[in-house]
C-alpha atoms as a PDB file:
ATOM      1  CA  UNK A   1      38.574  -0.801  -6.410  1.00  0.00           C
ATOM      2  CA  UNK A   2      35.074  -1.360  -6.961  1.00  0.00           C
ATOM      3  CA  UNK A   3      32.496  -2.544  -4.775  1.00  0.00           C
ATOM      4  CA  UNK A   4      32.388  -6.164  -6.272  1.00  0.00           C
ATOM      5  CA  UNK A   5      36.428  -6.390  -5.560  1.00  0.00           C
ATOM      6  CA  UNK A   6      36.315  -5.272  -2.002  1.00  0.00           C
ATOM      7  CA  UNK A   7      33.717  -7.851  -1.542  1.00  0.00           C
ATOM      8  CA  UNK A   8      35.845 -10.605  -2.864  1.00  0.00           C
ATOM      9  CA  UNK A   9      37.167 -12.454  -0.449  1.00  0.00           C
ATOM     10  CA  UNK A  10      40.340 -15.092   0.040  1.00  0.00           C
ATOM     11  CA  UNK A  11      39.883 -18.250   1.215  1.00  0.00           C
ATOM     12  CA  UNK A  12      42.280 -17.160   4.122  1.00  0.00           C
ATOM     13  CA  UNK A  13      40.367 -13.710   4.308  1.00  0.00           C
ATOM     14  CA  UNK A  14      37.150 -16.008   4.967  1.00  0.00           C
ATOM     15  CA  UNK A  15      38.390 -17.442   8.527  1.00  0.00           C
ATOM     16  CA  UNK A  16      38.056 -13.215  10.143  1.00  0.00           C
ATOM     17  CA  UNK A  17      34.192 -13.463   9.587  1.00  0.00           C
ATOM     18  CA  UNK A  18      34.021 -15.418  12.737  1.00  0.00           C
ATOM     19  CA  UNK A  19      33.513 -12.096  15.201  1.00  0.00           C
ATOM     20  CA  UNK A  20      36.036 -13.951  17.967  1.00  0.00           C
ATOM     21  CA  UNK A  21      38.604 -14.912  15.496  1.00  0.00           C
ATOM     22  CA  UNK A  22      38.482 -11.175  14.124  1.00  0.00           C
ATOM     23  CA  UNK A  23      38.852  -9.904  17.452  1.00  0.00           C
ATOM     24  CA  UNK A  24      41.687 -12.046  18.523  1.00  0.00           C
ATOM     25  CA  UNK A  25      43.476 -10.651  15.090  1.00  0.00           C
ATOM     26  CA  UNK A  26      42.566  -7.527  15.661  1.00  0.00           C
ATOM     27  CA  UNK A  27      44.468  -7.463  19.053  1.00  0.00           C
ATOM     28  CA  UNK A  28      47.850  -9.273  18.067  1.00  0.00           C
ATOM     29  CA  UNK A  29      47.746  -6.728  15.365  1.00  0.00           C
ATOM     30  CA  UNK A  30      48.222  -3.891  17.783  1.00  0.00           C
ATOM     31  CA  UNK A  31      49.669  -5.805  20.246  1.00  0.00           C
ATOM     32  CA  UNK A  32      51.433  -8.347  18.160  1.00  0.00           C
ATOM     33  CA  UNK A  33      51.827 -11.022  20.683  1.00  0.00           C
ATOM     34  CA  UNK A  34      49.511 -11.012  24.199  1.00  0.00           C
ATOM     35  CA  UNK A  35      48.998 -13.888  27.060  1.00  0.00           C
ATOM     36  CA  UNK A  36      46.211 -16.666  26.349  1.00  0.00           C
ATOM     37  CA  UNK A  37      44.803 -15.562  29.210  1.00  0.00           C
ATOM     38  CA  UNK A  38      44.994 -12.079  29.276  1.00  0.00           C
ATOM     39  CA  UNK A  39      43.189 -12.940  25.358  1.00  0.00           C
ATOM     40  CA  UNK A  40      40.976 -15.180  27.312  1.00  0.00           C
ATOM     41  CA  UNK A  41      40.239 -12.237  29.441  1.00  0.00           C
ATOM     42  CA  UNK A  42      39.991  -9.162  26.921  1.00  0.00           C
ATOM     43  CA  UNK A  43      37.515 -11.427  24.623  1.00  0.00           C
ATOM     44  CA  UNK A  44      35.319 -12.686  27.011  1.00  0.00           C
ATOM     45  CA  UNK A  45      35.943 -16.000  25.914  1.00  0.00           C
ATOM     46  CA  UNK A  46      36.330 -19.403  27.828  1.00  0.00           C
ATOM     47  CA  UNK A  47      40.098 -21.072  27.291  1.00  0.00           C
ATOM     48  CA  UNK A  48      37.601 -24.091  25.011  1.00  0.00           C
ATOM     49  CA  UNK A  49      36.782 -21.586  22.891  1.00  0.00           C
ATOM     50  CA  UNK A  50      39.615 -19.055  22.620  1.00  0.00           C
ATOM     51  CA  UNK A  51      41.762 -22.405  22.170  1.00  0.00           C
ATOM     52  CA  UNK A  52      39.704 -23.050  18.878  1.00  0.00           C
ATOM     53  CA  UNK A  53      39.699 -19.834  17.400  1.00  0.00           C
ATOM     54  CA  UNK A  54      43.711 -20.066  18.189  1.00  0.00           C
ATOM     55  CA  UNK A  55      44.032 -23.178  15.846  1.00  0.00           C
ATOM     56  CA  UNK A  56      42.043 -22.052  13.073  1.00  0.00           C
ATOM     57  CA  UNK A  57      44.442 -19.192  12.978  1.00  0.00           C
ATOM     58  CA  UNK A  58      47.172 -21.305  13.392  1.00  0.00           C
ATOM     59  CA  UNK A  59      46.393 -23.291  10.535  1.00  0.00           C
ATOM     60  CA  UNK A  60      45.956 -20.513   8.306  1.00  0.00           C
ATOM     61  CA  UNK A  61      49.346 -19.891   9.837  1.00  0.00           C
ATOM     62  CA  UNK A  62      48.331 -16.405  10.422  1.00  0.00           C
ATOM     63  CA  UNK A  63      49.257 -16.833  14.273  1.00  0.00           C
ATOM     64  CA  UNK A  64      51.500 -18.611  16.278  1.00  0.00           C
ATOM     65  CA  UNK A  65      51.333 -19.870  20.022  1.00  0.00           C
ATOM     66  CA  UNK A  66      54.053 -21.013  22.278  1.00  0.00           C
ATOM     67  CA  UNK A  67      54.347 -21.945  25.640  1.00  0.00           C
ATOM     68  CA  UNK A  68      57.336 -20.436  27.841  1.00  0.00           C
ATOM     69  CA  UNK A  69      58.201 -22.095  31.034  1.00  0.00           C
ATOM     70  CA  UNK A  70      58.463 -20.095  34.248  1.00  0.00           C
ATOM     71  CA  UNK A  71      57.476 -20.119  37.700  1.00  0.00           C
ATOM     72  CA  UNK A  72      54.439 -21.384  35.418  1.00  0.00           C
ATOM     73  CA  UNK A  73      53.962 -22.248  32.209  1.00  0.00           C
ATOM     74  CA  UNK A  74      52.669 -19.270  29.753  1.00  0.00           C
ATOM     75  CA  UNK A  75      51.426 -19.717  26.136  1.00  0.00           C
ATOM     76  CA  UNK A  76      51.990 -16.460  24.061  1.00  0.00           C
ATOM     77  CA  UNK A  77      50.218 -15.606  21.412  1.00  0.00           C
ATOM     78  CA  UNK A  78      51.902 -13.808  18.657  1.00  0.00           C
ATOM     79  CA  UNK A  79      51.157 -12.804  14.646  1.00  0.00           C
ATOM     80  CA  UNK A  80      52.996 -13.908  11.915  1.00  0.00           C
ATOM     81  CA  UNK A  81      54.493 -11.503   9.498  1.00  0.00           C
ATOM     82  CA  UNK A  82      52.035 -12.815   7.025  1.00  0.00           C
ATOM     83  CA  UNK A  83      49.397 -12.771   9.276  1.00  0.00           C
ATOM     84  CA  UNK A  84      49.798  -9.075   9.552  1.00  0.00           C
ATOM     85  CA  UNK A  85      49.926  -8.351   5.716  1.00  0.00           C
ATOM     86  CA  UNK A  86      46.321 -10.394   5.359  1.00  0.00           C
ATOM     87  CA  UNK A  87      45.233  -8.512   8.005  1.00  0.00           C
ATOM     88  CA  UNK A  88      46.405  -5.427   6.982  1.00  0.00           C
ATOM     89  CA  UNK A  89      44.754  -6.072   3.390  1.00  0.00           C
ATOM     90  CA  UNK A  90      41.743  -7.232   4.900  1.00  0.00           C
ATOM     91  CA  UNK A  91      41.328  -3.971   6.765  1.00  0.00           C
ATOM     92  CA  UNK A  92      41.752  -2.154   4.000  1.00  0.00           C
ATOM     93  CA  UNK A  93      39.132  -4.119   2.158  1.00  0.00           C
ATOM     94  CA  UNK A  94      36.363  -3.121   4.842  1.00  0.00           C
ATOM     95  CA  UNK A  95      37.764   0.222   5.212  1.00  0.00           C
ATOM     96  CA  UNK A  96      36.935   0.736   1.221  1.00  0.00           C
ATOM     97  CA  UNK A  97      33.827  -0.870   1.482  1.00  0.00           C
ATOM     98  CA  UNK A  98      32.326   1.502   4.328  1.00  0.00           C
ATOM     99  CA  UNK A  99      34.108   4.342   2.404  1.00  0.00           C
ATOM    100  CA  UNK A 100      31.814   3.335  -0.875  1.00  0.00           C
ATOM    101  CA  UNK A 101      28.086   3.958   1.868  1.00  0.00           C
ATOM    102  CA  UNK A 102      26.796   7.408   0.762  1.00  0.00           C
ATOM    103  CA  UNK A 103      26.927   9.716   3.779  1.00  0.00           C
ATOM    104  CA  UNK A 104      23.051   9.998   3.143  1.00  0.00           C
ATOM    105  CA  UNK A 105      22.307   6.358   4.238  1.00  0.00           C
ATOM    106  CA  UNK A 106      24.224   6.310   7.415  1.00  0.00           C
ATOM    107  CA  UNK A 107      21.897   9.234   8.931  1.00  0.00           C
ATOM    108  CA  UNK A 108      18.401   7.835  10.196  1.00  0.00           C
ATOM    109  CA  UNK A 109      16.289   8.386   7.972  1.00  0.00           C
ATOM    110  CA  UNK A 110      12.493   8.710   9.428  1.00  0.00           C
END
């Protein structure tokens, strides 16, 4: 893969340059499916904004949301199987990217 690839970016790939909607993949990768508060909570984010990150996702259909009723009502959060291929790819995208930096740049050099 050369620089140029790794660069090159799906349309679908596009929607994780938003740091918040990154994040909020990055968890429900690990996780694969976490509270909307709890995410409200981890991120730092109000429930306005999580909320629109969470639909952007959801229309990429990378994520899915549903609310469970208990003693009170929950909304999970959860990844889609092909959100966690585009994910996965994605990572690996970055991860050959940084790999391509020669050591000699990341050092501070005065």
């Amino acid at each position: 893969m050369t620089v140029t690839d790794s660069l090159t970016l799906s349309k679908v790939e596009k929607i994780f340059q938003s740091q918040p909607r990154f994040s909020i993949m990055y968890l429900l990768f690990l996780k694969r499916k976490i509270g909307f508060i709890e995410l409200s909570q981890l991120l730092g984010l109000t429930p306005g904004n999580l909320d629109h990150h969470i639909r952007k996702l959801e229309e990429a259909s990378l994520i899915r949301s549903r609310r469970i009723l208990s003693w009170r009502p929950l909304v999970i959060v959860e990844i889609t199987p092909s959100g966690t291929e585009i994910f996965r790819e994605y990572v690996f995208k970055l991860k050959g990217l940084l790999e391509g930096i020669p050591e000699k740049m990341l050092h501070d050099q005065k």
